[in-house]
C-alpha atoms as a PDB file:
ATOM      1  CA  UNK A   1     -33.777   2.340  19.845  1.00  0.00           C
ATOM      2  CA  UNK A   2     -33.892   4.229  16.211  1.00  0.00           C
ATOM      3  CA  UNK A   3     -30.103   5.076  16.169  1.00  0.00           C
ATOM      4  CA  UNK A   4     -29.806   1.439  16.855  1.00  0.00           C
ATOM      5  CA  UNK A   5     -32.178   0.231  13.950  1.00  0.00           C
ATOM      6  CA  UNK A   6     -30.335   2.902  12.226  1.00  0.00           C
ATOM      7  CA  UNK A   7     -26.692   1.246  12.742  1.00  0.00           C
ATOM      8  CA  UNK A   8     -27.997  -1.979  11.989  1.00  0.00           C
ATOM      9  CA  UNK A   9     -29.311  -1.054   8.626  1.00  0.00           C
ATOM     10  CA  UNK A  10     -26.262   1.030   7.917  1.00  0.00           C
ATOM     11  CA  UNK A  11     -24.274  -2.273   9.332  1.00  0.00           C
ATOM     12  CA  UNK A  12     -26.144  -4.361   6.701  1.00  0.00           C
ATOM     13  CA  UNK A  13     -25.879  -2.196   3.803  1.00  0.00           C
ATOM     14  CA  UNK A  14     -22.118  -2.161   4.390  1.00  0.00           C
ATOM     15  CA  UNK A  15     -21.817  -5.464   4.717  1.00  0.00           C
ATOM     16  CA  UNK A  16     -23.672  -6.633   1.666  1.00  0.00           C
ATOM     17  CA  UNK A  17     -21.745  -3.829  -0.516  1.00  0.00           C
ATOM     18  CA  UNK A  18     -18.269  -5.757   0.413  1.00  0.00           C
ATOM     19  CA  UNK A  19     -19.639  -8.701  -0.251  1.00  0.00           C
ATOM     20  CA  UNK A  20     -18.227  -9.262  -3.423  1.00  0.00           C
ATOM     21  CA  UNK A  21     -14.810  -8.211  -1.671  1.00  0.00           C
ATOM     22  CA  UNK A  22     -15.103 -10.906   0.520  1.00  0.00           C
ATOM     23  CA  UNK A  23     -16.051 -13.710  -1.634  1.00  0.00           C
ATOM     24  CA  UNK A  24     -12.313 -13.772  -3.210  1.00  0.00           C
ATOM     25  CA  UNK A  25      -9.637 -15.442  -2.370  1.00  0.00           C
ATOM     26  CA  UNK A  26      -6.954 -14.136  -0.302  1.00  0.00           C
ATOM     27  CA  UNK A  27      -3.927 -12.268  -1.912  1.00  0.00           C
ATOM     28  CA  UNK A  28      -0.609 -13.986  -1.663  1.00  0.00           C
ATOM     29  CA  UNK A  29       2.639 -11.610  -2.443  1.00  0.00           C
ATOM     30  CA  UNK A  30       5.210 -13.324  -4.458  1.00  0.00           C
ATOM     31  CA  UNK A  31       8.376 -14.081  -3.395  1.00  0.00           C
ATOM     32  CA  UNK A  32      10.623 -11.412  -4.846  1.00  0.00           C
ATOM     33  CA  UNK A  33       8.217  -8.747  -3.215  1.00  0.00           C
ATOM     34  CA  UNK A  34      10.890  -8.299   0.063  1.00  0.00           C
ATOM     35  CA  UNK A  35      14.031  -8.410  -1.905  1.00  0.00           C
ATOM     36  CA  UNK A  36      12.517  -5.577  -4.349  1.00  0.00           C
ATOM     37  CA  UNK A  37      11.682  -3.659  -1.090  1.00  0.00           C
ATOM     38  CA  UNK A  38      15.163  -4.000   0.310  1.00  0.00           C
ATOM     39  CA  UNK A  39      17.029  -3.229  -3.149  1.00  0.00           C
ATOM     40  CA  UNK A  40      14.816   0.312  -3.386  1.00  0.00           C
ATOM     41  CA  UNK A  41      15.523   1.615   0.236  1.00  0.00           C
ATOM     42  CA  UNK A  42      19.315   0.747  -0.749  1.00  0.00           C
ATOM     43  CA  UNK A  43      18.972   2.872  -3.650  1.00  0.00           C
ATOM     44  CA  UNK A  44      17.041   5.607  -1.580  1.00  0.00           C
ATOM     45  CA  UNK A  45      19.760   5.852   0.540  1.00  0.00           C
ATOM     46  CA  UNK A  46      22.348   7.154  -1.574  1.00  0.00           C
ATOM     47  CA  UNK A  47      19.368   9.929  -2.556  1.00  0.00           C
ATOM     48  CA  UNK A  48      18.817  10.427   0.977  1.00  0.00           C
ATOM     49  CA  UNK A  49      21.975  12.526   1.333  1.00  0.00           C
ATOM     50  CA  UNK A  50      21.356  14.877  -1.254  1.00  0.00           C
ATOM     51  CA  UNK A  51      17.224  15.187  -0.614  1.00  0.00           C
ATOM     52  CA  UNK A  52      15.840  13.547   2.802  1.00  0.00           C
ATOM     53  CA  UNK A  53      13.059  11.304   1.988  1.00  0.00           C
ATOM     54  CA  UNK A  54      10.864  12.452   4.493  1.00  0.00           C
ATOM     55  CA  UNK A  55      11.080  16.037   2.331  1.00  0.00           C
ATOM     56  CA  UNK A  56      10.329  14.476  -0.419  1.00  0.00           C
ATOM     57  CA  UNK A  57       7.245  12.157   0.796  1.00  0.00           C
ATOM     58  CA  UNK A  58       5.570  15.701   2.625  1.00  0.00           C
ATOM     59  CA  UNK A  59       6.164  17.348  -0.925  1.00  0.00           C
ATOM     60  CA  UNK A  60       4.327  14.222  -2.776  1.00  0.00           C
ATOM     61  CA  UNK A  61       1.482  14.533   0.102  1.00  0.00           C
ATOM     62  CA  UNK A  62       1.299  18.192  -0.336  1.00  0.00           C
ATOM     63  CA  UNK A  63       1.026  17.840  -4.219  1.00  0.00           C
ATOM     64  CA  UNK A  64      -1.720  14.793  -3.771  1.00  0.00           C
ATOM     65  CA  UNK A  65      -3.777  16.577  -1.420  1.00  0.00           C
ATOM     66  CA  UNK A  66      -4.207  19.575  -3.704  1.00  0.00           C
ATOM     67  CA  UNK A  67      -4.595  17.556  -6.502  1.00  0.00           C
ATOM     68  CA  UNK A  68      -7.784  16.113  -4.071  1.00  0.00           C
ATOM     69  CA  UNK A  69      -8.878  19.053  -3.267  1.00  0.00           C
ATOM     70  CA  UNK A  70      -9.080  20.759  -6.585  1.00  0.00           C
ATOM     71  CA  UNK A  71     -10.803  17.432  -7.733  1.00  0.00           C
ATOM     72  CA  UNK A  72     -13.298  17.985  -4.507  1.00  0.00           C
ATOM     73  CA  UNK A  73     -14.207  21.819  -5.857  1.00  0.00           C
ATOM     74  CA  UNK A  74     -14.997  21.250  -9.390  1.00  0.00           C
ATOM     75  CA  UNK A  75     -17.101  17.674  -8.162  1.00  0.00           C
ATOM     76  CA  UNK A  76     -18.869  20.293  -5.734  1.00  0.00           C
ATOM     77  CA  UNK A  77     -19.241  22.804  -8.517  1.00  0.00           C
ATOM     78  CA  UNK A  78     -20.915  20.052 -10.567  1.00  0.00           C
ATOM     79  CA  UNK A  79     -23.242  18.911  -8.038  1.00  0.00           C
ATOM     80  CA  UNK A  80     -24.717  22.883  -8.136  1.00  0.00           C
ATOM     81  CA  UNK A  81     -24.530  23.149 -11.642  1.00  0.00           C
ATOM     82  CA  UNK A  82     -27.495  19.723 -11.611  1.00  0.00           C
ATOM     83  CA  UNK A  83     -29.403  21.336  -9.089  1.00  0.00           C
ATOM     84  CA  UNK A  84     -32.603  22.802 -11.027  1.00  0.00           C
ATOM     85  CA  UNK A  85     -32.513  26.604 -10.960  1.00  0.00           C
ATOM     86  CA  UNK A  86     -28.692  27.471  -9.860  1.00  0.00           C
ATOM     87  CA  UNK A  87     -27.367  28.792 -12.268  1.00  0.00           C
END
């Protein structure tokens, strides 16, 4: 009965936060959106034989999730620094 109350709060709170995401309109992609799509993976193609893409998307996610996670340690070390009497 509490956990339920619980979710329902949390379930509120959510939904009142994306409100404002809601209210707009929806998105519409213009038209040249698919041809720019097809004209890249043409040109990614000629790349591909040198460097595979897939090499080069795990080095991007490698690089991005350090980049996260060195943002994550200095947030954390910030958060200690603000706590009274940590010094």
């Amino acid at each position: 009965m509490i956990s339920t109350a619980i979710l329902y709060i949390l379930s509120a709170l959510l939904f009142t936060l994306t409100l404002p995401f809601r209210l707009l309109p929806d998105v519409v992609l213009p038209d040249g959106v698919a041809e720019a799509i097809s004209e890249a993976s043409g040109s990614l193609a000629g790349l591909n034989t040198i460097v595979p893409i897939d090499v080069l998307l795990n080095v991007f996610k490698a690089v991005i999730l350090l980049e996260i996670g060195i943002l994550a340690f200095k947030g954390l070390n910030w958060v200690i620094r603000k706590i009274p009497g940590v010094n």
